[in-house]
N, C-alpha and C. Protein backbone atom coordinates (compact mmCIF):
# COMPACT_ATOMS: atom_id res chain seq x y z
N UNK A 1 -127.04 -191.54 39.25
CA UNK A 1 -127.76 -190.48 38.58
C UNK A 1 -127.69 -189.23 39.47
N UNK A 2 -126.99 -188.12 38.76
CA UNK A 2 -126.97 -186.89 39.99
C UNK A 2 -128.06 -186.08 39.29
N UNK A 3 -128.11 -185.01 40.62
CA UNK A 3 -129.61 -184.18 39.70
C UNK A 3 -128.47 -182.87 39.94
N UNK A 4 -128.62 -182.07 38.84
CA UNK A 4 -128.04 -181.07 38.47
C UNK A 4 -128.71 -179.81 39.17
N UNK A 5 -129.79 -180.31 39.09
CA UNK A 5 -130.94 -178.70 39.98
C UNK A 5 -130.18 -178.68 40.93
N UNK A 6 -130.06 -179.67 42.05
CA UNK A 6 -129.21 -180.06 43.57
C UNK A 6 -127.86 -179.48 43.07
N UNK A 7 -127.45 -179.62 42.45
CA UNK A 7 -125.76 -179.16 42.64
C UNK A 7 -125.52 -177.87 42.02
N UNK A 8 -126.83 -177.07 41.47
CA UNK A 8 -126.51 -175.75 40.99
C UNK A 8 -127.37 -174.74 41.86
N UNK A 9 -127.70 -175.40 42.78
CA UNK A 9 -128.84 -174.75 43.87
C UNK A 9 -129.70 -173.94 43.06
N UNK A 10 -130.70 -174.94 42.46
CA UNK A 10 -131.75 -174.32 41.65
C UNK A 10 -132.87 -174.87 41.78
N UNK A 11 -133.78 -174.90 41.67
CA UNK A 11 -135.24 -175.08 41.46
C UNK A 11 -135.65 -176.01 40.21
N UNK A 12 -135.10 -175.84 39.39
CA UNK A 12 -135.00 -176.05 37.90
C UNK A 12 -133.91 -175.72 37.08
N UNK A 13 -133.86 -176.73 36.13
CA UNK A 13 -132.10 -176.42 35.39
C UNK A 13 -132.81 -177.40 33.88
N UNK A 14 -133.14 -176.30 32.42
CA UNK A 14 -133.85 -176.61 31.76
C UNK A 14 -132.43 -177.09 30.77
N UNK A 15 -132.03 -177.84 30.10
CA UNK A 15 -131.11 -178.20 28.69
C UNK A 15 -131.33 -179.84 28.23
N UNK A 16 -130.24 -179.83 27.13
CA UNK A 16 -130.19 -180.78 26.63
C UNK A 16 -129.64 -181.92 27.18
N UNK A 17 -130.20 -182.95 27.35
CA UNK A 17 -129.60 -183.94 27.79
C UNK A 17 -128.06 -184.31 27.35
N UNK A 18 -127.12 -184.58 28.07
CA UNK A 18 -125.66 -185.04 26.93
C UNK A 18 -126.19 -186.06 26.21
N UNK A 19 -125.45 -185.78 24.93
CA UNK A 19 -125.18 -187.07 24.25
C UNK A 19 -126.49 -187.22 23.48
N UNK A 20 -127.51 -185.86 23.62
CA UNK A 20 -128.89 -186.62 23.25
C UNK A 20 -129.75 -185.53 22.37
N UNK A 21 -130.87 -185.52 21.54
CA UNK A 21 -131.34 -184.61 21.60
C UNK A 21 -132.23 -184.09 22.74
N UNK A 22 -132.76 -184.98 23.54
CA UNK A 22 -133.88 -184.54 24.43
C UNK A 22 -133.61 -183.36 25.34
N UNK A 23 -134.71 -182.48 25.43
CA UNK A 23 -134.48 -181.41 26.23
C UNK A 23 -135.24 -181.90 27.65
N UNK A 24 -134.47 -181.57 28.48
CA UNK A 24 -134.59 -181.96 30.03
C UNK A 24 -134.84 -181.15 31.22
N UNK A 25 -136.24 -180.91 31.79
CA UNK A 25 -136.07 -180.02 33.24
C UNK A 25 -136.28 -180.77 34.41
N UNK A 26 -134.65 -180.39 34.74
CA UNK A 26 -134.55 -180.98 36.31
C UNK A 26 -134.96 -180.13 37.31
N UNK A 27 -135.73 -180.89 38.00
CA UNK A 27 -136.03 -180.36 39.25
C UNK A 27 -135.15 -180.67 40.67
N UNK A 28 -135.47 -179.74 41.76
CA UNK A 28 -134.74 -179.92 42.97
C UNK A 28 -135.21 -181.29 43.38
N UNK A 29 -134.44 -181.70 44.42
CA UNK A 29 -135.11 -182.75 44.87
C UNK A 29 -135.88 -182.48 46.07
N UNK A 30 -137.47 -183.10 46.35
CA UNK A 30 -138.37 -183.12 47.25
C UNK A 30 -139.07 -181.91 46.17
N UNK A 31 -139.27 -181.72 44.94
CA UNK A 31 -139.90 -180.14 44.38
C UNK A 31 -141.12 -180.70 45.02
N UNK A 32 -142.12 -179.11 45.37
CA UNK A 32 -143.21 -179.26 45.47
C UNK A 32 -143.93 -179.53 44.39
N UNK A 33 -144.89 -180.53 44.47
CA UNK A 33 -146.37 -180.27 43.48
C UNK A 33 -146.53 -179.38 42.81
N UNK A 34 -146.61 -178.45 43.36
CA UNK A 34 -146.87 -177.29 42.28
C UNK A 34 -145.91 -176.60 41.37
N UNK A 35 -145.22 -177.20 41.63
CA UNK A 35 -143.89 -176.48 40.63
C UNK A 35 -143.73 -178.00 39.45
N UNK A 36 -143.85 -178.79 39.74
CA UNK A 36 -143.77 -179.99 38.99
C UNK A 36 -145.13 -179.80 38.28
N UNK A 37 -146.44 -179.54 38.71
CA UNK A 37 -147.59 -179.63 37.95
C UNK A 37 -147.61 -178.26 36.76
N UNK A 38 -146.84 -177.23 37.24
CA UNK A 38 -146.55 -175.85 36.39
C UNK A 38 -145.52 -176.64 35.08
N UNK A 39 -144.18 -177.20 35.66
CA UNK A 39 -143.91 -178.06 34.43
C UNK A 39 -144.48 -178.74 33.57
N UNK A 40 -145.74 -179.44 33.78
CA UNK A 40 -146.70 -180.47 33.14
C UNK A 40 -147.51 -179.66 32.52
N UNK A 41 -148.20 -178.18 32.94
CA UNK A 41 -148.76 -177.49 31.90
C UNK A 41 -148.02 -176.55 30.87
N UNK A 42 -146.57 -176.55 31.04
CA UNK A 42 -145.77 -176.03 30.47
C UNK A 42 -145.22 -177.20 28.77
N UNK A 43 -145.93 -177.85 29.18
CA UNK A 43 -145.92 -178.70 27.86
C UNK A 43 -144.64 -179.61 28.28
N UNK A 44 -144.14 -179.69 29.36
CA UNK A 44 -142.93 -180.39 29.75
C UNK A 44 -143.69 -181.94 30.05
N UNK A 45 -143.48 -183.26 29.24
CA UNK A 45 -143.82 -184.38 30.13
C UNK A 45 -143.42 -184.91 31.64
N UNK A 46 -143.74 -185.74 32.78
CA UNK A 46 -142.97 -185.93 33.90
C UNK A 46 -142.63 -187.12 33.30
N UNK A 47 -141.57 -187.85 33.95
CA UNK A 47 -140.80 -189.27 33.91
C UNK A 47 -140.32 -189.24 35.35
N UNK A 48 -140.26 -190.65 35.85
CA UNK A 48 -139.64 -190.62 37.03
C UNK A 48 -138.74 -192.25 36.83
N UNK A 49 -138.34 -192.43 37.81
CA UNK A 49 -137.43 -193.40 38.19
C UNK A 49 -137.03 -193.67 39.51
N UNK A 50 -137.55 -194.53 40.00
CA UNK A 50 -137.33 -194.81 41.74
C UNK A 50 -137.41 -193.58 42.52
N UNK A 51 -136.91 -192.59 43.00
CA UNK A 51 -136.48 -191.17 43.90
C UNK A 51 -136.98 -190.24 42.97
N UNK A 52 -136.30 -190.19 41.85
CA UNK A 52 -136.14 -189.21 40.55
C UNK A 52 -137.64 -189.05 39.81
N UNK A 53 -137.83 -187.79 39.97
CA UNK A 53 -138.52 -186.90 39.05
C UNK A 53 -137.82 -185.74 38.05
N UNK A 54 -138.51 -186.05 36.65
CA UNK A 54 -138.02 -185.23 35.85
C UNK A 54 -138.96 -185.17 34.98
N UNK A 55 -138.58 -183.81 33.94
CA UNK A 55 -139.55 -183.64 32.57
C UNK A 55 -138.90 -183.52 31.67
N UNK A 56 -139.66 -184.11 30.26
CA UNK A 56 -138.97 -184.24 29.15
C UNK A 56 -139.94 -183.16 28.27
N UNK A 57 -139.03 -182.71 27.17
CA UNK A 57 -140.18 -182.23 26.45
C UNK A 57 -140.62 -183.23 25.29
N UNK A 58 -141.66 -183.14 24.41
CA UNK A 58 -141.90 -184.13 23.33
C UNK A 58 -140.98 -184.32 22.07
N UNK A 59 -140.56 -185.46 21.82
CA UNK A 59 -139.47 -184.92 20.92
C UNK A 59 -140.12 -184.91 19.00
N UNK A 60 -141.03 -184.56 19.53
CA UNK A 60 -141.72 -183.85 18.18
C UNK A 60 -141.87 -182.74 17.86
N UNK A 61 -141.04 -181.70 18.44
CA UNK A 61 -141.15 -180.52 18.98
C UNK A 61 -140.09 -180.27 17.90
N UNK A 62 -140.50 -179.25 16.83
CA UNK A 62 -139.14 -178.92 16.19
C UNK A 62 -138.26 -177.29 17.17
N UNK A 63 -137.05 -177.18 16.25
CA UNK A 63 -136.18 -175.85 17.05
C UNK A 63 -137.06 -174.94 17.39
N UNK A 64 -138.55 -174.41 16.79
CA UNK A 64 -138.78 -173.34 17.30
C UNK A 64 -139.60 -173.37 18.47
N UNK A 65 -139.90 -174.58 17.91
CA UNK A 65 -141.24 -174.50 19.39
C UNK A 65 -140.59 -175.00 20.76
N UNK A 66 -139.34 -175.85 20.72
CA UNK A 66 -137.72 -175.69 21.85
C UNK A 66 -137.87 -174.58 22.48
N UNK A 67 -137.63 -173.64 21.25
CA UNK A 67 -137.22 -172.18 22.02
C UNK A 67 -138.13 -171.46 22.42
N UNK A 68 -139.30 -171.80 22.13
CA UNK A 68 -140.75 -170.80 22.24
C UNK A 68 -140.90 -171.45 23.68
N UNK A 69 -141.04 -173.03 24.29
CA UNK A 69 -141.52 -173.35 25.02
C UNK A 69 -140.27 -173.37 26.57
N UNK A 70 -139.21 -173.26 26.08
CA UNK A 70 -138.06 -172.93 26.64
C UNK A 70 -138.16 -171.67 27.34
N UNK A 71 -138.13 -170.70 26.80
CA UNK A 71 -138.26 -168.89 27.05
C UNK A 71 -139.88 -168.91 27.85
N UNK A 72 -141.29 -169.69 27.57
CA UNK A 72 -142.10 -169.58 28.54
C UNK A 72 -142.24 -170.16 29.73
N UNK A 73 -141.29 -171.11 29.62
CA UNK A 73 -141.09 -171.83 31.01
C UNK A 73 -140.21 -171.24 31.69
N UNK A 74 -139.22 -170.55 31.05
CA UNK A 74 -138.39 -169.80 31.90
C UNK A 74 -138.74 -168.37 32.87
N UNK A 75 -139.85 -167.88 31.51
CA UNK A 75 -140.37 -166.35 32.15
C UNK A 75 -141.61 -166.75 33.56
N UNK A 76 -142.48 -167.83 33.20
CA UNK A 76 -143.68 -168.19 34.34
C UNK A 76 -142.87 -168.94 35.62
N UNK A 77 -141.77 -169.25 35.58
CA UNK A 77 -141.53 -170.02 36.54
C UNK A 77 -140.82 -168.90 37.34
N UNK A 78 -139.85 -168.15 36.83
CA UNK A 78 -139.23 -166.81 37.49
C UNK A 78 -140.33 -166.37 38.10
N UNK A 79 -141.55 -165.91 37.02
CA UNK A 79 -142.18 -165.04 37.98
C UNK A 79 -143.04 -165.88 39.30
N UNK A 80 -142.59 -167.01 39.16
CA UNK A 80 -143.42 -167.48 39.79
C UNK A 80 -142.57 -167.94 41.58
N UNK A 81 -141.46 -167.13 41.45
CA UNK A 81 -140.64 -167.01 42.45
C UNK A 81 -139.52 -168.55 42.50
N UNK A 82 -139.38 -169.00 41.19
CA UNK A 82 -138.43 -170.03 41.58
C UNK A 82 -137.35 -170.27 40.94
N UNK A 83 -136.18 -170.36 41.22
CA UNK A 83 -134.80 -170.45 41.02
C UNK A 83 -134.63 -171.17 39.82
N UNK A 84 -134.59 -170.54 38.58
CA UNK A 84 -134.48 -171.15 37.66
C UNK A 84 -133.43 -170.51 36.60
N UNK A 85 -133.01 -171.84 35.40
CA UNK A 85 -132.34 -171.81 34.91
C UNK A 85 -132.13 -172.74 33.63
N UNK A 86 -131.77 -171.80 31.75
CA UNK A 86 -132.61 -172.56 30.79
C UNK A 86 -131.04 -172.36 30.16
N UNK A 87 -130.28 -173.47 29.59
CA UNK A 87 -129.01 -173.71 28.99
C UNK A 87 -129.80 -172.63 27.30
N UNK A 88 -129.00 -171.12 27.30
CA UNK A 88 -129.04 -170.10 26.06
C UNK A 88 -129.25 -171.00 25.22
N UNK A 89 -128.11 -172.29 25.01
CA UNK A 89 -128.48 -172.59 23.22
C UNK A 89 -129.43 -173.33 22.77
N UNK A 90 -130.44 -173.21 23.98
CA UNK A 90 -132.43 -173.29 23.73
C UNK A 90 -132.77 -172.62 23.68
N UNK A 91 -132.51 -171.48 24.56
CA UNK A 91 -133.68 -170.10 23.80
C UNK A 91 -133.02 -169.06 23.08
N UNK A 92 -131.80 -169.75 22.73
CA UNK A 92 -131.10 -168.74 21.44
C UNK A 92 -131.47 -169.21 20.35
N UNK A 93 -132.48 -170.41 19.82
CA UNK A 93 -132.81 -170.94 18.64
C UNK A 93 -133.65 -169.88 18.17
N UNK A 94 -134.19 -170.07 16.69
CA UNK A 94 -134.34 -169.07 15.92
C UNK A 94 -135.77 -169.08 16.45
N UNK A 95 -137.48 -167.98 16.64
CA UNK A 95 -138.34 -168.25 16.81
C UNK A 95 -138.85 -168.43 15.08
């Protein structure tokens, strides 16, 4: 399992899972708390797996609220000084 945040030197790296619908924010590895708990009020769920932390969003979530919740996680986390990054054809969905 590689983490994509790590190999794009990012903080966060928000898209679609391959192969899947689920939308996915990876985090760096070792993220602080507080950037993982900003994901969790961002409506992002956590999941982990042995090492691995990650967030899913709910997949009850239709296209707009993707892109609504996509574009606010993207704008609070920037401003929130961290290296981030949201795959366009999520927040290019229609609002």
């Amino acid at each position: 399992m590689s983490n994509q945040a790590d190999e794009n030197d990012l903080d966060v790296l928000i898209h679609r899972r391959a192969l899947s619908t689920t939308v996915v924010a990876e985090s760096r590895t070792g993220a602080p708390e507080a950037l993982l708990a900003a994901l969790d009020g961002l409506g992002f769920e956590r999941r982990g797996y042995a090492i691995y932390v990650w967030h899913e969003l709910p997949d009850t979530l239709d296209q707009a609220e993707i892109s609504r919740t996509c574009r606010r996680a993207s704008s609070t986390l920037l401003a929130a000084g961290y290296k981030t990054e949201v795959d366009e054809r999520l927040i290019g969905q229609p609002q």
